[in-house]
N, C-alpha and C. Protein backbone atom coordinates (compact mmCIF):
# COMPACT_ATOMS: atom_id res chain seq x y z
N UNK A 1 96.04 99.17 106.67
CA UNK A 1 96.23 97.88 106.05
C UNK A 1 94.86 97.21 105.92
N UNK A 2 94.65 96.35 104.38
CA UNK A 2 93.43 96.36 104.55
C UNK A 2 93.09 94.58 105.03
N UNK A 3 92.43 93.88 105.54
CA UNK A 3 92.36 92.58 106.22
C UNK A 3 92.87 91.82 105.51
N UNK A 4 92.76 91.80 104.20
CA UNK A 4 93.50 90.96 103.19
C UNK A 4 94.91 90.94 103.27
N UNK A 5 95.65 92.04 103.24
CA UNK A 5 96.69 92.29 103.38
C UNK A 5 97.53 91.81 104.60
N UNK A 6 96.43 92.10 105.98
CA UNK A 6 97.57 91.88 107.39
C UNK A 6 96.54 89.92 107.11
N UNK A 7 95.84 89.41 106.45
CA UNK A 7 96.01 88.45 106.74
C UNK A 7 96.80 87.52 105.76
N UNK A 8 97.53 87.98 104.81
CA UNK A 8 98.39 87.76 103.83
C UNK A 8 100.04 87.53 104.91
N UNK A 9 100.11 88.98 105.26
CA UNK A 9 100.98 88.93 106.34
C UNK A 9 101.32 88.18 107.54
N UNK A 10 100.09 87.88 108.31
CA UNK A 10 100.44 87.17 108.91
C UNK A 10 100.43 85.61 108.89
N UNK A 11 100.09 84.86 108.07
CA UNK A 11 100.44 83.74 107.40
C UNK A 11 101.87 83.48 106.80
N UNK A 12 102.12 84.49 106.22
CA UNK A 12 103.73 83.95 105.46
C UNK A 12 104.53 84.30 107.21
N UNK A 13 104.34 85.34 107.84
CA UNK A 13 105.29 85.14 108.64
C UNK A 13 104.72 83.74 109.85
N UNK A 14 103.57 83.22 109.46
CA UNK A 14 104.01 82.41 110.80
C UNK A 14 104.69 80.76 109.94
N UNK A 15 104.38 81.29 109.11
CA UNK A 15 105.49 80.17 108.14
C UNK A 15 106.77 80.31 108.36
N UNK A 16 107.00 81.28 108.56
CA UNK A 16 108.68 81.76 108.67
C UNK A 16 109.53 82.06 107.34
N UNK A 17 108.58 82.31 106.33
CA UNK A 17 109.12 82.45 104.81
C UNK A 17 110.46 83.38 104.58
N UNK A 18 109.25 84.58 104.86
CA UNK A 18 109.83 86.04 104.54
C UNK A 18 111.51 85.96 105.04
N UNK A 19 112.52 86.65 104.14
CA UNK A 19 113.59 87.28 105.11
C UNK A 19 113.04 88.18 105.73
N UNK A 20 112.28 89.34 105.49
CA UNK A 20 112.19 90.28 105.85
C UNK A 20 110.50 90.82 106.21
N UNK A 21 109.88 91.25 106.76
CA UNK A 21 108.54 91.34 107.38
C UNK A 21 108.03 92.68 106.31
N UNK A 22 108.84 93.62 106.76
CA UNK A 22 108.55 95.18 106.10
C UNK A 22 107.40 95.34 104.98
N UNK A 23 107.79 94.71 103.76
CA UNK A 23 107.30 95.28 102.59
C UNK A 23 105.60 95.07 102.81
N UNK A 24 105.27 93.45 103.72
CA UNK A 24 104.01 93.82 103.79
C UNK A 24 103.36 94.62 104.70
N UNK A 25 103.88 95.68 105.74
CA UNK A 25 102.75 96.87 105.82
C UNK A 25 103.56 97.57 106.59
N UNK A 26 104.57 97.77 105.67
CA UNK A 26 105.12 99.65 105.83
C UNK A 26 105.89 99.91 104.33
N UNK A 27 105.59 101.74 104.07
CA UNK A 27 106.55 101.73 103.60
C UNK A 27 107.51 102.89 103.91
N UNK A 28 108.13 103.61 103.36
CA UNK A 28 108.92 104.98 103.81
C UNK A 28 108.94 106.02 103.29
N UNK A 29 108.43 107.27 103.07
CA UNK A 29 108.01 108.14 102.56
C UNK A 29 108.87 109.35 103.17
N UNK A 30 110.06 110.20 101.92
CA UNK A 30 110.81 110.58 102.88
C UNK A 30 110.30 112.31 102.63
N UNK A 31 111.33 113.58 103.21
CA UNK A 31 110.74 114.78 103.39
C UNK A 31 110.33 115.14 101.83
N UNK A 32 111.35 114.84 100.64
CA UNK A 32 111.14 114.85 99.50
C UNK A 32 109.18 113.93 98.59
N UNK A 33 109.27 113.55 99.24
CA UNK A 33 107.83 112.52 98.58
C UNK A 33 108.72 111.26 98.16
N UNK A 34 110.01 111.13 98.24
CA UNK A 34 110.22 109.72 97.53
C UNK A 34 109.90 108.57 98.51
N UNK A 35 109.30 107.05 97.83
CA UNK A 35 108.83 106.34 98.34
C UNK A 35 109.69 105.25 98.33
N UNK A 36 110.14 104.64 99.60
CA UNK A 36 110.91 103.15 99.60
C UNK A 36 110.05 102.03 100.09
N UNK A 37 110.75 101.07 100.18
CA UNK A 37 110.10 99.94 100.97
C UNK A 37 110.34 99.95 102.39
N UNK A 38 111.81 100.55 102.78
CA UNK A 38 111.86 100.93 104.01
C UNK A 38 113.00 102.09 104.36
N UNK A 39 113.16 102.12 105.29
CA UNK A 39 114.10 103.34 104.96
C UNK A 39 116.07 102.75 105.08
N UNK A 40 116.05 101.79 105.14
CA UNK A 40 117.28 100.96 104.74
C UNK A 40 117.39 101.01 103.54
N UNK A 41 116.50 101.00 102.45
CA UNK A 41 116.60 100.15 101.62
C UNK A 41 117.14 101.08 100.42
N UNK A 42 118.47 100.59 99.84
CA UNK A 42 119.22 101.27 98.96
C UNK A 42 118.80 100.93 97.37
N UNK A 43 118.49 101.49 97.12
CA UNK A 43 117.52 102.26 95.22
C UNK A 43 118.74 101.84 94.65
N UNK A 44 120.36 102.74 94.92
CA UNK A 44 121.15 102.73 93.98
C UNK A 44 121.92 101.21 93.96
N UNK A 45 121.48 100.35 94.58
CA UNK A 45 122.65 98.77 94.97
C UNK A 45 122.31 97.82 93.30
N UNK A 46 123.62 97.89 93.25
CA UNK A 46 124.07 97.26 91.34
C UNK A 46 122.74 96.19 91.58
N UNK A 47 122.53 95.51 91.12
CA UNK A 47 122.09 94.44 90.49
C UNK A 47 120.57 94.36 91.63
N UNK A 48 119.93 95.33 92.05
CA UNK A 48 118.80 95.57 92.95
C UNK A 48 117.57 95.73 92.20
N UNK A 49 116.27 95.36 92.69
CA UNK A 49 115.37 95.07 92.06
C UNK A 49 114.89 97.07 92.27
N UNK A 50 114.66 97.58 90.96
CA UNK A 50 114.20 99.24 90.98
C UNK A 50 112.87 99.31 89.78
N UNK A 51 111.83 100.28 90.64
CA UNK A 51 110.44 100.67 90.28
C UNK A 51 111.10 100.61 88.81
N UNK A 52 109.93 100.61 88.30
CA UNK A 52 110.16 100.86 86.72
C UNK A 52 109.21 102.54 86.35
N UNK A 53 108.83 102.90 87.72
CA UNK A 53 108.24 104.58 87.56
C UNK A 53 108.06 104.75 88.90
N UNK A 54 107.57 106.25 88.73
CA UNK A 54 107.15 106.77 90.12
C UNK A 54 106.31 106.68 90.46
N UNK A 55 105.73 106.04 91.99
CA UNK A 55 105.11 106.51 93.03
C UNK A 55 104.40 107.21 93.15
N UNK A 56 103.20 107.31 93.34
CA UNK A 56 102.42 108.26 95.18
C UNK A 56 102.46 107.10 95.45
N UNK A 57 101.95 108.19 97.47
CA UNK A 57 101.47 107.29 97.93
C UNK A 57 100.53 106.37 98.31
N UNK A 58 99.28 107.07 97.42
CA UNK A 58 98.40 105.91 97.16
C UNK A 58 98.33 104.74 96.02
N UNK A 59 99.51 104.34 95.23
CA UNK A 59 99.87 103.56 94.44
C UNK A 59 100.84 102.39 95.23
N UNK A 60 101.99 103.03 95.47
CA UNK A 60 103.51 102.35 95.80
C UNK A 60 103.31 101.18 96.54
N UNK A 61 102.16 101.01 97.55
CA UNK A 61 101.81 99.77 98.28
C UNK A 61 101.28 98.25 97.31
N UNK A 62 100.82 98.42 96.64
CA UNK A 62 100.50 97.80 95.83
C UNK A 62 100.98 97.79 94.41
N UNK A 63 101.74 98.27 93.73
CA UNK A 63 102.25 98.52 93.38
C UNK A 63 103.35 97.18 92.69
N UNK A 64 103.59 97.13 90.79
CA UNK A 64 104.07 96.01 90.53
C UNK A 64 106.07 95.44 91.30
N UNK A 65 105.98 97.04 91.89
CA UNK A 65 107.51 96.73 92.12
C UNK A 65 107.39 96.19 93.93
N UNK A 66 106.37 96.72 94.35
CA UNK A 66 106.26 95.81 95.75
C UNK A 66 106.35 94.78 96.09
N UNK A 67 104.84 94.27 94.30
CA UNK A 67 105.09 93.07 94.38
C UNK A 67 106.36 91.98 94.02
N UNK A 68 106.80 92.72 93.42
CA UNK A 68 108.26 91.77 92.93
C UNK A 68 109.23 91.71 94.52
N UNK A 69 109.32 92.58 95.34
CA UNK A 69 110.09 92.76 96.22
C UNK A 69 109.51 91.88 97.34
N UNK A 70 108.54 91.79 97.53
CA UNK A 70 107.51 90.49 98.36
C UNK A 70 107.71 89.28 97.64
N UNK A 71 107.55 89.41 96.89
CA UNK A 71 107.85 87.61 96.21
C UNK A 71 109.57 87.19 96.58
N UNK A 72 110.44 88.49 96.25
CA UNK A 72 111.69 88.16 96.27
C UNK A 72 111.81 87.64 97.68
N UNK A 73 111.54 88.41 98.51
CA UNK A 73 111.80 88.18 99.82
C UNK A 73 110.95 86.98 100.55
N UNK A 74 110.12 86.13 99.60
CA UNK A 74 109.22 85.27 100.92
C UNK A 74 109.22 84.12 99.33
N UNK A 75 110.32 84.36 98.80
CA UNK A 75 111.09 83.16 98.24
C UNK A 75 112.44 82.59 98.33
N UNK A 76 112.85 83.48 99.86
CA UNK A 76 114.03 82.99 100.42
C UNK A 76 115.13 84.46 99.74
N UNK A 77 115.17 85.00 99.26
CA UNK A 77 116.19 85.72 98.64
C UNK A 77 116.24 86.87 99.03
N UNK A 78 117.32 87.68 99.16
CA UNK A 78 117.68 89.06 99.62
C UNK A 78 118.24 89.98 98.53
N UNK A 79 117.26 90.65 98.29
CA UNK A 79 117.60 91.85 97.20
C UNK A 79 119.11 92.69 97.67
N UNK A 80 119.63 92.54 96.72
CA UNK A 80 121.06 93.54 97.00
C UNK A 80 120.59 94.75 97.31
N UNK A 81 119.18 95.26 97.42
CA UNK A 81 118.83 96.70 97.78
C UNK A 81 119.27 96.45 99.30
N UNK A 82 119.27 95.34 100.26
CA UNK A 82 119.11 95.38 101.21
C UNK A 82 120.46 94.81 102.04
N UNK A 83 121.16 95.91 101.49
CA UNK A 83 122.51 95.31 101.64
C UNK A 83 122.92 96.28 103.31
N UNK A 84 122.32 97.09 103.97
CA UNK A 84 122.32 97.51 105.10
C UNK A 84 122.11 96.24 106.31
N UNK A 85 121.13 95.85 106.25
CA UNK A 85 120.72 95.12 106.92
C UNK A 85 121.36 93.57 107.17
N UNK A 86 122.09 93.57 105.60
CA UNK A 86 122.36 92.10 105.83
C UNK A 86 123.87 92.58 106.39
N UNK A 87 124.57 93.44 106.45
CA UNK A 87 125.42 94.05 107.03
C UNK A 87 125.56 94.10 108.21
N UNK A 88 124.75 94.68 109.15
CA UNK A 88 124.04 94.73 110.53
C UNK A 88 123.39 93.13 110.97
N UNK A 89 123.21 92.26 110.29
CA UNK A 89 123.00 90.86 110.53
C UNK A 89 124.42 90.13 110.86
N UNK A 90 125.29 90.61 109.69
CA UNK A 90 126.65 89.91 109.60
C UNK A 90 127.66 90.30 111.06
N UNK A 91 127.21 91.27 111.86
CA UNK A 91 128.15 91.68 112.52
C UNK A 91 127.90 90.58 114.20
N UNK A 92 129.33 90.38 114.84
CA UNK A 92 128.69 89.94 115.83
C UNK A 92 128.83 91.16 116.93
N UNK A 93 127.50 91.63 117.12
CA UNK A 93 127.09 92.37 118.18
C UNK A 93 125.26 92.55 118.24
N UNK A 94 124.79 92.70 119.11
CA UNK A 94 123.68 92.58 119.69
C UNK A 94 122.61 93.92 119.10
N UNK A 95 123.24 94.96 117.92
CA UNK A 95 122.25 95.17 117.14
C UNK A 95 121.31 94.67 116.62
N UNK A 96 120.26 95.06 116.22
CA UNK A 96 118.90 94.47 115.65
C UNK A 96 118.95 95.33 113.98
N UNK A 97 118.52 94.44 113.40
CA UNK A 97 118.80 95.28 112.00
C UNK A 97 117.11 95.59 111.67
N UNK A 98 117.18 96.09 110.98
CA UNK A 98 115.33 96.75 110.72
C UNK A 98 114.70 95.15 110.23
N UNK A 99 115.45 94.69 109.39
CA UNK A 99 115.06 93.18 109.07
C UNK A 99 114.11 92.54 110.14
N UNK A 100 115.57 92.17 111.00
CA UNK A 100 114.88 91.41 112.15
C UNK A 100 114.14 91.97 113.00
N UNK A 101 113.77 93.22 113.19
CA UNK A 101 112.56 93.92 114.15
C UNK A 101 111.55 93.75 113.37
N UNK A 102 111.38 93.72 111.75
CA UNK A 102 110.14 93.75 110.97
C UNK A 102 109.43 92.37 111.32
N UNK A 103 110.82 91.24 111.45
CA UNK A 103 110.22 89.80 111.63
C UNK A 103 109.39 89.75 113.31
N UNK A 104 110.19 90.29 114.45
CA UNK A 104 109.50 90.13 115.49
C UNK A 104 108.61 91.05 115.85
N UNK A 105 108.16 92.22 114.91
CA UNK A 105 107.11 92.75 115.00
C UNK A 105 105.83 91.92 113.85
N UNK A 106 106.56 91.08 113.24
CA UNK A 106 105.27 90.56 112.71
C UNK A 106 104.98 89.13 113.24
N UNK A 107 105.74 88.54 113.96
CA UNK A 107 105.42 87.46 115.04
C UNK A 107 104.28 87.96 115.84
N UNK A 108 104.56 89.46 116.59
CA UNK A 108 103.47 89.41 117.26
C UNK A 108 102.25 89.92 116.65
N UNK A 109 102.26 90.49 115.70
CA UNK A 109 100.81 90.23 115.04
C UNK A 109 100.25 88.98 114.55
N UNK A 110 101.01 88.46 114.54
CA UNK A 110 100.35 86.85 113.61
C UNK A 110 99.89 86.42 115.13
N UNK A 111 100.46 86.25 116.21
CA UNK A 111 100.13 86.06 117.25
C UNK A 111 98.53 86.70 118.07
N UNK A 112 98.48 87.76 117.93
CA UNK A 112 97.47 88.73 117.91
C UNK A 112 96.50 87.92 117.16
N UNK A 113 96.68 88.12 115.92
CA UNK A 113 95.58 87.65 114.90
C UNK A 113 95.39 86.37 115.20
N UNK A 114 96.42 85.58 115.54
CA UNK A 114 95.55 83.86 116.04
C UNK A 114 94.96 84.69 117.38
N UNK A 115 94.86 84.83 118.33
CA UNK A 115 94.15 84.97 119.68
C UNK A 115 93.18 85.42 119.14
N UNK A 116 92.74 86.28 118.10
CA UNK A 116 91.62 87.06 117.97
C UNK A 116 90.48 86.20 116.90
N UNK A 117 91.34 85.32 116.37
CA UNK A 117 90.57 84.73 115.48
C UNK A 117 90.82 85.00 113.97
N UNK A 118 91.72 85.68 113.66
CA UNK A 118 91.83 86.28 112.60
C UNK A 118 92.08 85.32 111.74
């Protein structure tokens, strides 16, 4: 990740914007080469925001469909791609959905990065 990026990141999350942490610095790359935003995240969900081409993986991070999926998400809204998670949110039991681990793994980097000066 390049400093721009985790300090992009850790600003919107100490805002508390994002639903979701992920898109800014991971993505999922599966045995095939296909590239997601995470590995929840469903391509085929009706009315879901989908690449308009393919991937590598030195493109897909940056990439115009990332960016649409970062804006979606740290403008309050949940892509129907991410209909796993909000699933695993909806339930009452003490699962963690990838969502919410992306958010408290990026708490503690924003945390990190204030102690360090970042």
């Amino acid at each position: 990740m390049t400093a721009d990026r985790f300090i992009e990141t850790t600003s919107i999350v100490a805002n508390q914007k994002p639903l979701c942490a992920l898109p800014w610095f991971h993505q999922k790359v599966n045995t095939t080469g296909k590239i997601k935003p995470c590995c929840a995240w469903d391509e085929m969900a009706p009315g879901g925001i989908s690449p308009n081409q393919n991937y590598d993986s030195d493109t897909f991070f940056d990439s115009d469909f990332m960016h649409k999926v970062r804006d979606t998400l740290a403008n309050g809204i949940m892509p129907a791609n991410c209909k796993a998670c909000s699933y695993v949110d909806s339930l009452d039991i003490d699962a963690k959905s990838y969502r919410m681990e992306s958010l408290r793994k990026a708490q503690k980097l924003a945390v990190i990065s204030a102690i360090r000066g970042c």
